[in-house]
N, C-alpha and C. Protein backbone atom coordinates (compact mmCIF):
# COMPACT_ATOMS: atom_id res chain seq x y z
N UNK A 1 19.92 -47.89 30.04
CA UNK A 1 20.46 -47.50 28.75
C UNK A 1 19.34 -47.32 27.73
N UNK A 2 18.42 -48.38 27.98
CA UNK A 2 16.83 -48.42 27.01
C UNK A 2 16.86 -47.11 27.00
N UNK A 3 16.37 -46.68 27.98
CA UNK A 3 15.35 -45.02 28.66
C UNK A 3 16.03 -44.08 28.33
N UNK A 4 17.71 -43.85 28.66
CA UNK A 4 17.80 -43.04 28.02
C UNK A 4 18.15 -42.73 26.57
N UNK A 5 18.21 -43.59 25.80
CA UNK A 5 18.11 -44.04 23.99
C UNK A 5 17.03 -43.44 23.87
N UNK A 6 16.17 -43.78 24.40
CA UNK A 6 14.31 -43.52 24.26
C UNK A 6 14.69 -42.22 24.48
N UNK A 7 14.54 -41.65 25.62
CA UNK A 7 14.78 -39.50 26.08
C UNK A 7 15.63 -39.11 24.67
N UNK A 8 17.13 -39.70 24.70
CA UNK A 8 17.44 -38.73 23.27
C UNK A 8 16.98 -38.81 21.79
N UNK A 9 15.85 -39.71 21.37
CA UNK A 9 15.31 -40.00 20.43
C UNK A 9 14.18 -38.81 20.97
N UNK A 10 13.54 -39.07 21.54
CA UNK A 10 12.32 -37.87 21.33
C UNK A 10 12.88 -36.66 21.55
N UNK A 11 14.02 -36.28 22.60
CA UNK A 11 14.20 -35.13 22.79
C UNK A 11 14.57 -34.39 21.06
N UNK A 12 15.07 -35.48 20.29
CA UNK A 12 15.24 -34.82 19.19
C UNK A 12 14.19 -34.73 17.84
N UNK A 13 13.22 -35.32 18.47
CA UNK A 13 12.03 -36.06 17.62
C UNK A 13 11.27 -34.41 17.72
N UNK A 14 11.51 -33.91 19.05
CA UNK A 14 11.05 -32.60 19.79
C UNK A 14 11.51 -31.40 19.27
N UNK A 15 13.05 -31.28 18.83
CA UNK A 15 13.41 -30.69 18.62
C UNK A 15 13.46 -29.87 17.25
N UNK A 16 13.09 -31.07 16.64
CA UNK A 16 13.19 -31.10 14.88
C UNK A 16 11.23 -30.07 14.66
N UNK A 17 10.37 -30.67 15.66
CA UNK A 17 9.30 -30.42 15.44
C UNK A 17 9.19 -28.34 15.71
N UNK A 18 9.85 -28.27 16.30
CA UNK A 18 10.05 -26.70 17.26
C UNK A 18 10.81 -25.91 16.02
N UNK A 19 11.60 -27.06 15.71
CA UNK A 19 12.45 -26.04 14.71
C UNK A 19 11.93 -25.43 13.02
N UNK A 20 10.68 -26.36 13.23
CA UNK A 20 10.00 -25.89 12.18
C UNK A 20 9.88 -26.95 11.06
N UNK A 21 9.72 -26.52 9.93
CA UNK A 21 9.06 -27.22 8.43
C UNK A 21 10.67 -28.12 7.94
N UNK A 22 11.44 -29.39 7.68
CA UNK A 22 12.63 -29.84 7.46
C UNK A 22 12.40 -30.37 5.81
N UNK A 23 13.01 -29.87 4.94
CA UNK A 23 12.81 -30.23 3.53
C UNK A 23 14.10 -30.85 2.55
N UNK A 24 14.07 -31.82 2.07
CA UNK A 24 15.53 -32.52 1.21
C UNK A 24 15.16 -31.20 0.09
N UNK A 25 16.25 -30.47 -0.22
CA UNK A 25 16.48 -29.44 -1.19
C UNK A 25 16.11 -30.20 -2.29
N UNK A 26 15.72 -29.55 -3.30
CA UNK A 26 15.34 -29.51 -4.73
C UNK A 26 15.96 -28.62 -5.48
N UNK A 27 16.64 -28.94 -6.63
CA UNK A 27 17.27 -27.68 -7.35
C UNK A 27 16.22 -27.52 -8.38
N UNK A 28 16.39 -26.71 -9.13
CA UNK A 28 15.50 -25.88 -10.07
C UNK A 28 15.07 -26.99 -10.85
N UNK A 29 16.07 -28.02 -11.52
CA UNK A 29 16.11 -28.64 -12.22
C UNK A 29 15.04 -29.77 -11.92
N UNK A 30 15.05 -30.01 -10.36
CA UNK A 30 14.49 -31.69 -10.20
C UNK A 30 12.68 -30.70 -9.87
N UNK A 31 12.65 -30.06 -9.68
CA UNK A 31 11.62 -28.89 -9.47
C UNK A 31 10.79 -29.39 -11.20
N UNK A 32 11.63 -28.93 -11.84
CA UNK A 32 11.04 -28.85 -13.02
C UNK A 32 10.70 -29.98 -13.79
N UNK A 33 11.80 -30.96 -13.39
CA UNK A 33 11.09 -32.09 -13.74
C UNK A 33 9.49 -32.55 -12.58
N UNK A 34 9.71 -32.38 -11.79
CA UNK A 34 8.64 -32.88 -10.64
C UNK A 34 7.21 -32.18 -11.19
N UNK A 35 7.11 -30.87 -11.43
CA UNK A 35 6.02 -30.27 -11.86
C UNK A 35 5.49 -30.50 -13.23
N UNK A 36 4.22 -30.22 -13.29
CA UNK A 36 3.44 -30.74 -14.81
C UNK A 36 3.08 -29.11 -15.37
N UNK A 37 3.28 -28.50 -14.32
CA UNK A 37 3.29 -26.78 -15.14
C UNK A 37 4.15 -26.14 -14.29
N UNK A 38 5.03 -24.92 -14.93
CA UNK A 38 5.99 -24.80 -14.66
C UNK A 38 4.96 -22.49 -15.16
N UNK A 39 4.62 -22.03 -14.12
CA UNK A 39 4.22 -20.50 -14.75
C UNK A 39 5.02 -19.55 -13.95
N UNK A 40 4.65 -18.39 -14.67
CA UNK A 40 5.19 -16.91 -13.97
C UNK A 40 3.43 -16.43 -13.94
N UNK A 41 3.10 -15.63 -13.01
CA UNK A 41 2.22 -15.08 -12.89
C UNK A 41 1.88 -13.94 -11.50
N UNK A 42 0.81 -13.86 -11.18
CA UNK A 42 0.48 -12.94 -9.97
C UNK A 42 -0.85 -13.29 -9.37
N UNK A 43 -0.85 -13.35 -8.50
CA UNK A 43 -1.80 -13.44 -7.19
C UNK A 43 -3.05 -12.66 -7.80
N UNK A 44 -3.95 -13.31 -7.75
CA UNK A 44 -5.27 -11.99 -8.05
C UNK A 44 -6.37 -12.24 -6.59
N UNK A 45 -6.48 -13.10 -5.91
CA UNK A 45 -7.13 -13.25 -4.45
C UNK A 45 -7.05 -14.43 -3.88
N UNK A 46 -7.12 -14.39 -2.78
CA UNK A 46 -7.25 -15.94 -2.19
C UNK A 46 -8.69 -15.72 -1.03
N UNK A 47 -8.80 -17.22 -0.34
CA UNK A 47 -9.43 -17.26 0.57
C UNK A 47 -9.16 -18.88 1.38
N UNK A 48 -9.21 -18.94 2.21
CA UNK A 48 -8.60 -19.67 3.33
C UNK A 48 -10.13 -20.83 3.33
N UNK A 49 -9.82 -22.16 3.36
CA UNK A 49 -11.49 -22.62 4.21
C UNK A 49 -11.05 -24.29 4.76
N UNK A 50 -11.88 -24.54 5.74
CA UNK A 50 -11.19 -26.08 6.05
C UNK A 50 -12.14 -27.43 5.09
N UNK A 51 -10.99 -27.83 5.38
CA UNK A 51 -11.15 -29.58 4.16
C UNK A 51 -12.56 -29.91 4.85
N UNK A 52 -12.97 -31.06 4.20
CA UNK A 52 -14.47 -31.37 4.17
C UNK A 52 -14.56 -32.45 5.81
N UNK A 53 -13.46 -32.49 6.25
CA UNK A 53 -13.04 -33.12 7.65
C UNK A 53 -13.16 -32.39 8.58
N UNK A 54 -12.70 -30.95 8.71
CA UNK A 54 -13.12 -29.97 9.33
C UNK A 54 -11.47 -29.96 10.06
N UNK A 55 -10.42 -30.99 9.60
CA UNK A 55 -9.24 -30.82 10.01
C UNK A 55 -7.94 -30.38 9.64
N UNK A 56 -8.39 -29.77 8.23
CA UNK A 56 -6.99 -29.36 7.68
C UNK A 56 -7.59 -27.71 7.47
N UNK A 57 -6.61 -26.60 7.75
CA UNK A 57 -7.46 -25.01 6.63
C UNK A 57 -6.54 -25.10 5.89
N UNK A 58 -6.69 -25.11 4.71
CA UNK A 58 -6.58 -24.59 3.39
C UNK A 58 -6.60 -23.17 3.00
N UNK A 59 -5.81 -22.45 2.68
CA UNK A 59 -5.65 -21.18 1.95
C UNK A 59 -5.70 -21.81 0.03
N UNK A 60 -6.73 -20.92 -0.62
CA UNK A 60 -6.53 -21.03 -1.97
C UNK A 60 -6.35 -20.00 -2.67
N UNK A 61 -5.15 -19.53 -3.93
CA UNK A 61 -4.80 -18.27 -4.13
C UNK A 61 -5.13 -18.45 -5.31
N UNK A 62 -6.06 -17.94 -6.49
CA UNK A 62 -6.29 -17.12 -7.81
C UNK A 62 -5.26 -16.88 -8.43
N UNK A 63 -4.62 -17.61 -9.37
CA UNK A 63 -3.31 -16.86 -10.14
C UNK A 63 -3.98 -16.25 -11.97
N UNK A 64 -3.25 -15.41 -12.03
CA UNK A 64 -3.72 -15.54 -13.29
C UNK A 64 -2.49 -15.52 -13.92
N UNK A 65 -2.12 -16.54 -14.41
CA UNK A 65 -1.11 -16.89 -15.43
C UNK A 65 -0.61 -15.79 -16.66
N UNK A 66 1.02 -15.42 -16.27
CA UNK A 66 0.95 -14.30 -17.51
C UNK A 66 1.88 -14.97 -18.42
N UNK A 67 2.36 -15.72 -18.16
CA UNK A 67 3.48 -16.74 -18.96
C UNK A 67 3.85 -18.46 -18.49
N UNK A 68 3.74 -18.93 -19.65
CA UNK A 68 4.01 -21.02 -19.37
C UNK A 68 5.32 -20.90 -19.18
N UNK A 69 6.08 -21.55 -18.54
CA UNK A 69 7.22 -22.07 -19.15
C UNK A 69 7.49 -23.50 -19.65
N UNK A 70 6.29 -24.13 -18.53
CA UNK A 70 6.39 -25.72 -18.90
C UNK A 70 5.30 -25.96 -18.98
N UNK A 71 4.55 -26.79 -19.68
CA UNK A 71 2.96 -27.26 -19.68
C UNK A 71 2.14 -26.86 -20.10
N UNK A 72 0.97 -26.80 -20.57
CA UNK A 72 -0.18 -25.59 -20.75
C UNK A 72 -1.34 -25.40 -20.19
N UNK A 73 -0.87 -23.97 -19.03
CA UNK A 73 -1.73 -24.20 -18.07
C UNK A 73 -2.36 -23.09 -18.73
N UNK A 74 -3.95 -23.36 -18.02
CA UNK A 74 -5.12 -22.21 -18.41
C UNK A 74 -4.38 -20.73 -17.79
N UNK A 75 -5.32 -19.76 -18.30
CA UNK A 75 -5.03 -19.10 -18.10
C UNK A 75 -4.82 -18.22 -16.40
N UNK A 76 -5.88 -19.07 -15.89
CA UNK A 76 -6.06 -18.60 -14.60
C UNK A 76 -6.01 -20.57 -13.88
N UNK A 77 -4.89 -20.52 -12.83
CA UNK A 77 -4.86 -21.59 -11.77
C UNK A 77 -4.97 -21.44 -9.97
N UNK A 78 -5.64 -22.22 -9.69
CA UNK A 78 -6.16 -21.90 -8.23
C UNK A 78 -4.82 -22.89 -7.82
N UNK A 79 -3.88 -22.12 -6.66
CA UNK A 79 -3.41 -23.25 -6.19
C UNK A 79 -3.45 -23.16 -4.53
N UNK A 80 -3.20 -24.27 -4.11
CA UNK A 80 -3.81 -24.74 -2.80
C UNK A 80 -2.59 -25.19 -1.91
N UNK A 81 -2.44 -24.81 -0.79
CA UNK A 81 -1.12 -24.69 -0.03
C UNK A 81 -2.12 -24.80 1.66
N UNK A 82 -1.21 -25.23 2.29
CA UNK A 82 -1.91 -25.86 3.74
C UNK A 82 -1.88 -24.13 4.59
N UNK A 83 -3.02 -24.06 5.55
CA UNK A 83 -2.44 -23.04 7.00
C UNK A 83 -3.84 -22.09 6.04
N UNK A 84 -3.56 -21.90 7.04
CA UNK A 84 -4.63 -20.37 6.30
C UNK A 84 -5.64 -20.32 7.89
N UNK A 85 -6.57 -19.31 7.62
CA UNK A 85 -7.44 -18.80 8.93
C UNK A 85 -8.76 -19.20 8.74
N UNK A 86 -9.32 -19.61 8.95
CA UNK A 86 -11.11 -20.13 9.21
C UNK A 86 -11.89 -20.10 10.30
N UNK A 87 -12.69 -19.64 10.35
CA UNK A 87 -13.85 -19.98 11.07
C UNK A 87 -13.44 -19.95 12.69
N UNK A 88 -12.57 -18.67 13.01
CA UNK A 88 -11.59 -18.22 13.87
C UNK A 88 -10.85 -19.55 14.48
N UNK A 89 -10.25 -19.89 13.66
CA UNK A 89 -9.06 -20.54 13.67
C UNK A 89 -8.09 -20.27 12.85
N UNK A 90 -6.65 -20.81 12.98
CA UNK A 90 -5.79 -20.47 12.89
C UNK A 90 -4.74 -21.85 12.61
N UNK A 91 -4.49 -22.42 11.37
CA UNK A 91 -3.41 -23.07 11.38
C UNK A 91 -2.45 -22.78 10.15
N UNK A 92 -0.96 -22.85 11.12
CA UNK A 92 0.07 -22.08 10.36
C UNK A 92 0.94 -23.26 9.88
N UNK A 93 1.69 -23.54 9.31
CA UNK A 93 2.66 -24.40 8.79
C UNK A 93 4.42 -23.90 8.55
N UNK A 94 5.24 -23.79 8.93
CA UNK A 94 6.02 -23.22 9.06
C UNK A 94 6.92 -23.36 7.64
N UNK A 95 7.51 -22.23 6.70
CA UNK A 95 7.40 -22.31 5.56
C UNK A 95 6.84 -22.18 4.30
N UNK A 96 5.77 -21.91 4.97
CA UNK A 96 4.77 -22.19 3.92
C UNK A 96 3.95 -20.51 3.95
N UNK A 97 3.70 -19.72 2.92
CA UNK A 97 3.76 -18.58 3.12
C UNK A 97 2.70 -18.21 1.79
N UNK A 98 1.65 -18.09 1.40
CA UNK A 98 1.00 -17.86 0.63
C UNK A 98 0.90 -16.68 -0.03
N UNK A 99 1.15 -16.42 -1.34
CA UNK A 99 0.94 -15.55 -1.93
C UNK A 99 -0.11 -14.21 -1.99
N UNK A 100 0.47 -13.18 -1.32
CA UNK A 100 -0.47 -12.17 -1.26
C UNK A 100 -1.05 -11.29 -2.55
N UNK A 101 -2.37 -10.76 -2.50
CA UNK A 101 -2.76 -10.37 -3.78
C UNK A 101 -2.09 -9.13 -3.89
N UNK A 102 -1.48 -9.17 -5.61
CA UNK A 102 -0.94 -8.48 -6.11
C UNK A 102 1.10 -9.15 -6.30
N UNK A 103 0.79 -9.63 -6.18
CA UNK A 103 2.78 -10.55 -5.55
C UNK A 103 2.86 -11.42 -6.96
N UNK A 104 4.15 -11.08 -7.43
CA UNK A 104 4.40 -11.82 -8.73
C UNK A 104 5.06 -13.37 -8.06
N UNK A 105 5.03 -14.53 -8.90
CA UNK A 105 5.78 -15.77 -8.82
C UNK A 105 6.06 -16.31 -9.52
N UNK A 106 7.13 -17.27 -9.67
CA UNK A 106 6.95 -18.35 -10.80
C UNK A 106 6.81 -19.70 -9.97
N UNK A 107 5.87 -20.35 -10.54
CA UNK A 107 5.20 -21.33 -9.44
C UNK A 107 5.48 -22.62 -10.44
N UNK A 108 6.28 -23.65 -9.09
CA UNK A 108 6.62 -25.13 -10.38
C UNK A 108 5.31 -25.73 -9.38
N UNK A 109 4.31 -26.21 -10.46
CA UNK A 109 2.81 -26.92 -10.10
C UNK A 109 2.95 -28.07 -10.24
N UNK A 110 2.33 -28.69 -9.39
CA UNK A 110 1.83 -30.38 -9.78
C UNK A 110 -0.14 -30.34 -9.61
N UNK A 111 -1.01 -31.15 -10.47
CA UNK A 111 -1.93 -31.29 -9.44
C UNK A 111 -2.49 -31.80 -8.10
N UNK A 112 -3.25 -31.51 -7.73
CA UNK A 112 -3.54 -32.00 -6.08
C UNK A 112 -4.02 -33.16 -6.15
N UNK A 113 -3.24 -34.11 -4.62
CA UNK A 113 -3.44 -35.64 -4.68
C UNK A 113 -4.86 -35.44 -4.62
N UNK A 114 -5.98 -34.63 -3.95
CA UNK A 114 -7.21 -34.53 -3.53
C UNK A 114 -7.80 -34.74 -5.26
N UNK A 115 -7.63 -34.61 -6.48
CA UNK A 115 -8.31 -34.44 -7.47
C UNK A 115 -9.24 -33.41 -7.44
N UNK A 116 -9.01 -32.54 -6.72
CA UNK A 116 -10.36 -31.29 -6.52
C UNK A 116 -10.27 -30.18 -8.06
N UNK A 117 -9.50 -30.42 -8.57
CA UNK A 117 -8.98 -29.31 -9.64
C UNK A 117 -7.98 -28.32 -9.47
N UNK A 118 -7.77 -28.21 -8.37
CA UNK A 118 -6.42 -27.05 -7.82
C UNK A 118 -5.23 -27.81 -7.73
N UNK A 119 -4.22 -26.81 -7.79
CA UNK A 119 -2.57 -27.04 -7.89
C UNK A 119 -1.95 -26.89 -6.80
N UNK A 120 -1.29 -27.63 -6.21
CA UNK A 120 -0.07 -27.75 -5.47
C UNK A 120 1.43 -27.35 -5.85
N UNK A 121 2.25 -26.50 -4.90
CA UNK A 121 3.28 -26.31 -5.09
C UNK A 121 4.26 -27.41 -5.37
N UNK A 122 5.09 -27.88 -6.26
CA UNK A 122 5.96 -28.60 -5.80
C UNK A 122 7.07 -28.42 -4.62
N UNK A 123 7.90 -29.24 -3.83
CA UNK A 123 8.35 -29.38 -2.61
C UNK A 123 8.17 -28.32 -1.65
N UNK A 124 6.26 -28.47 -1.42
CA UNK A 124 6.12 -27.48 -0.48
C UNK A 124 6.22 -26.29 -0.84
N UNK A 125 7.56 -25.53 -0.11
CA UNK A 125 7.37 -23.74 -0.96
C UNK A 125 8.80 -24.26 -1.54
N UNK A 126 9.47 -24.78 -1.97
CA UNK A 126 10.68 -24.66 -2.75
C UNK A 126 9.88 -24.39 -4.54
N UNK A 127 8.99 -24.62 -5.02
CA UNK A 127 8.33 -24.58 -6.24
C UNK A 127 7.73 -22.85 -6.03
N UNK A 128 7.80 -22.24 -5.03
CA UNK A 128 7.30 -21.20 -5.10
C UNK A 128 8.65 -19.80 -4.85
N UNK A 129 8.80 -19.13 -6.17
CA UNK A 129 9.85 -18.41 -6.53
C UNK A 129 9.04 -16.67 -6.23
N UNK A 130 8.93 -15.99 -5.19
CA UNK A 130 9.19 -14.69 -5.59
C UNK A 130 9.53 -14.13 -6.47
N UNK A 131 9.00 -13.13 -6.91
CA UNK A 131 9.38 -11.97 -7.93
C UNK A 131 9.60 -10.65 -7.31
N UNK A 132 10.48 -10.30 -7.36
CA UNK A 132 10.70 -8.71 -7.00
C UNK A 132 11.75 -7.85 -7.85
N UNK A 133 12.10 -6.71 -7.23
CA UNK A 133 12.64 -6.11 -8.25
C UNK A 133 13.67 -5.40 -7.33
N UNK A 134 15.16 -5.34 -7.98
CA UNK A 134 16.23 -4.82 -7.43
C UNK A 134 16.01 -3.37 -7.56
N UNK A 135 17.17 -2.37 -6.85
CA UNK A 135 17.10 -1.28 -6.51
C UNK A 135 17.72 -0.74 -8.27
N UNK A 136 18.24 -1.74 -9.11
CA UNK A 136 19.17 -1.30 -10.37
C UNK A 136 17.60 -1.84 -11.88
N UNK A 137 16.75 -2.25 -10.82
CA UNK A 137 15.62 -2.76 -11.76
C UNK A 137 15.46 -4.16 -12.63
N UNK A 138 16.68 -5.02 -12.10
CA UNK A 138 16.53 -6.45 -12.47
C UNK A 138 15.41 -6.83 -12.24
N UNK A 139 14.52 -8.09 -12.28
CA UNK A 139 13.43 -8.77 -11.36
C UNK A 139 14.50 -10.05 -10.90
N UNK A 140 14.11 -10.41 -10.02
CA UNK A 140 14.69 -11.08 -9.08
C UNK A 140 14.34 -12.39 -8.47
N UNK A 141 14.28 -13.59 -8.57
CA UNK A 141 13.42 -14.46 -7.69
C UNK A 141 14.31 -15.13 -6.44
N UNK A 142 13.55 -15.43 -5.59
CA UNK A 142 13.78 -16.29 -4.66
C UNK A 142 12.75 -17.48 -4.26
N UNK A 143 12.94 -18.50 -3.53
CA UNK A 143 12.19 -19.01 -2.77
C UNK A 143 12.60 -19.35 -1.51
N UNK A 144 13.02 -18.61 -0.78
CA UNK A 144 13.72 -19.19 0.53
C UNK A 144 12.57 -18.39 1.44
N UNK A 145 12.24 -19.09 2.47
CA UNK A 145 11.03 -18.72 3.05
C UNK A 145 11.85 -18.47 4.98
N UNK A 146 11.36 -18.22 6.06
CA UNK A 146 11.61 -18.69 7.27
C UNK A 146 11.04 -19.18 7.90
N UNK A 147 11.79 -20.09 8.57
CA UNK A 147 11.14 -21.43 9.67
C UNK A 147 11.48 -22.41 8.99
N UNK A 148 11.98 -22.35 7.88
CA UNK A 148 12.20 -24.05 6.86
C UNK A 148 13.43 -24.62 7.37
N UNK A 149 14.18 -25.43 7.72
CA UNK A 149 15.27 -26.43 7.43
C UNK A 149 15.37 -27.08 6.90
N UNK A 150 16.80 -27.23 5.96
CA UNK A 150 16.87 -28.64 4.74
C UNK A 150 17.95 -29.82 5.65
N UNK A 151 17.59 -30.88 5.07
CA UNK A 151 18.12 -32.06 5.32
C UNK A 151 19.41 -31.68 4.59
N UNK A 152 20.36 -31.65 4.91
CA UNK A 152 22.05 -31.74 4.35
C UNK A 152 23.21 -32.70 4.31
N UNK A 153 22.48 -33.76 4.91
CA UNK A 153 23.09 -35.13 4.81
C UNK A 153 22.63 -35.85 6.01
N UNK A 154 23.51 -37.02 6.34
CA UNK A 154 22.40 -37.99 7.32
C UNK A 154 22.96 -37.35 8.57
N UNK A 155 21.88 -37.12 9.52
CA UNK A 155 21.80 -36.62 10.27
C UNK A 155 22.19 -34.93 10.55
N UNK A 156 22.16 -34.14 9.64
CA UNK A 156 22.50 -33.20 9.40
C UNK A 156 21.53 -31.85 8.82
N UNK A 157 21.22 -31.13 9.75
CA UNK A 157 20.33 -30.14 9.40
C UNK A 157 20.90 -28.46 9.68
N UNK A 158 19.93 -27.86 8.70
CA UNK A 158 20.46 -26.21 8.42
C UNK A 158 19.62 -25.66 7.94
N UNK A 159 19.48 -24.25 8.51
CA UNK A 159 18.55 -23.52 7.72
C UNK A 159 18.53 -23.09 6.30
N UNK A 160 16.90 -23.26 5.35
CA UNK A 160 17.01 -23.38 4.34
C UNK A 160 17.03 -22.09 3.76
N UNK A 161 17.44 -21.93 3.21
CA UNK A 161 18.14 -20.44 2.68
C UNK A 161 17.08 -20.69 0.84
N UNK A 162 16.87 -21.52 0.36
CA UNK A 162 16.64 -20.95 -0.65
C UNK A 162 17.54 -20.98 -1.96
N UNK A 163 17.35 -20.30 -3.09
CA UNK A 163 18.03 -20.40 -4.47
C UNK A 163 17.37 -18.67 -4.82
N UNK A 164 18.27 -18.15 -5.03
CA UNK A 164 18.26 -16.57 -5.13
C UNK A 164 18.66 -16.55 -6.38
N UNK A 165 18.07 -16.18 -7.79
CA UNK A 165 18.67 -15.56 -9.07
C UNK A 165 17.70 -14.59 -9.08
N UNK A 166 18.28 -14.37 -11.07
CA UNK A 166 17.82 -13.18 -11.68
C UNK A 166 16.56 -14.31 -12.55
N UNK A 167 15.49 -13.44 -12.60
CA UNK A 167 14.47 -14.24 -13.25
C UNK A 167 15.00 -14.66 -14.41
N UNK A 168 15.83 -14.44 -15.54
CA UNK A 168 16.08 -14.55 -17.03
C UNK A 168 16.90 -15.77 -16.37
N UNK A 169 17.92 -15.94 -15.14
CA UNK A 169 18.69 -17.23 -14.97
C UNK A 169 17.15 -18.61 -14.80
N UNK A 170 16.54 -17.94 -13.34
CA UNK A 170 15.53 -19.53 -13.29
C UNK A 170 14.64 -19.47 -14.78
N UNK A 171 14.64 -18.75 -15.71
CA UNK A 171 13.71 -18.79 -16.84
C UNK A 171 14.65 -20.04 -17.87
N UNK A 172 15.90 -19.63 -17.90
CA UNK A 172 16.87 -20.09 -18.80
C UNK A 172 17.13 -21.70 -18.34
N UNK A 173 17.44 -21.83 -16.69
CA UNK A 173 17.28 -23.32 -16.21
C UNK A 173 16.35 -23.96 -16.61
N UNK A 174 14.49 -23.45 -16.49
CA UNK A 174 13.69 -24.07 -16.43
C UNK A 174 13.42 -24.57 -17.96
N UNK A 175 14.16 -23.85 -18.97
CA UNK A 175 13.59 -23.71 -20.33
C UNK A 175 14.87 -25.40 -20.82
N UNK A 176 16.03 -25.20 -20.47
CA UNK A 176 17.07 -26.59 -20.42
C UNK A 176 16.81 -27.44 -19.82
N UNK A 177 15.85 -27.68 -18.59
CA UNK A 177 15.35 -28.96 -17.71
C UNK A 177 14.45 -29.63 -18.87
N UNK A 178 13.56 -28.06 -19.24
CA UNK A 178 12.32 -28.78 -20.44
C UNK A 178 12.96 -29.78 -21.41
N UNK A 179 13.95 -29.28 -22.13
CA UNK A 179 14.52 -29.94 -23.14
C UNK A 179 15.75 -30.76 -23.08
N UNK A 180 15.57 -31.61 -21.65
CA UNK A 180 16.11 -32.58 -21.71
C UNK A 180 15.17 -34.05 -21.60
């Protein structure tokens, strides 16, 4: 009975790992409280390099800040997100999807536990909102990425889909989180 307790514990220990990146949802709100800058901006370059261990790659992306909503961040913030390519290697993180140059976002920031000076997404990529633009010319955000699963209660998992508005809605949430 041990052994097989043990087999269905890893088989699912296994399973969870295959299925990719598993995240407790964050709404806009706990987002905004969690972050110490809260911007809209755009990608101006990145470059990928590994930690001073030689065991983590790091991708770091150039933002240049075109609007605060929360905090006052400089004008330009480097932020730092795991996976990226080095030194022909290759590590990916599932979820986690770095901003290509030229790509608008609104990014909820915290700084990095490392103290290096760069920013971290809050919950992973849930702090990282797409910008795009509808076929009627709204702008649009999302953050729902693929490969993510959210935790949905105990023992209970589903793919994470994300929070889909119109930028003026996550602008209007983030601006009522502030002022509470």
């Amino acid at each position: 009975m041990k052994m097989r307790s043990a087999l269905l514990v890893l088989t699912a220990v296994l399973v969870g790992v295959a299925a990719g990146t598993m995240v407790k949802p964050m709404s806009v709100e706990q987002l905004t409280h969690a972050a110490n800058n809260v911007v809209e901006g755009r990608a101006v370059g990145s470059y990928s390099a590994w930690n001073p261990q030689h065991t983590i790659i790091y991708t770091y992306t150039k933002i240049e800040v075109t609007r605060s909503l929360k905090g006052s961040a400089a004008s330009t913030v480097t932020v730092k997100q795991l996976g990226g390519s080095a030194g022909g290697y290759t590590q990916k993180v599932s979820g986690v999807s770095p901003l290509r140059t030229g790509e608008n976002a609104v990014l909820f920031l915290r700084p990095s536990d490392a103290g290096d000076g760069n920013m971290v997404i809050v919950g992973l990529m849930q702090g990282q909102f797409r910008v795009t633009q509808s076929k009627n010319g709204a702008l649009r955000v999302s953050n729902g990425v693929p490969n993510a699963h959210e935790i949905t209660g105990p023992g209970t998992v589903s793919v994470y889909r994300g929070s889909a508005l119109t930028l003026e809605e996550l602008e209007g949430r983030v601006r009522q989180a502030v002022g509470q």
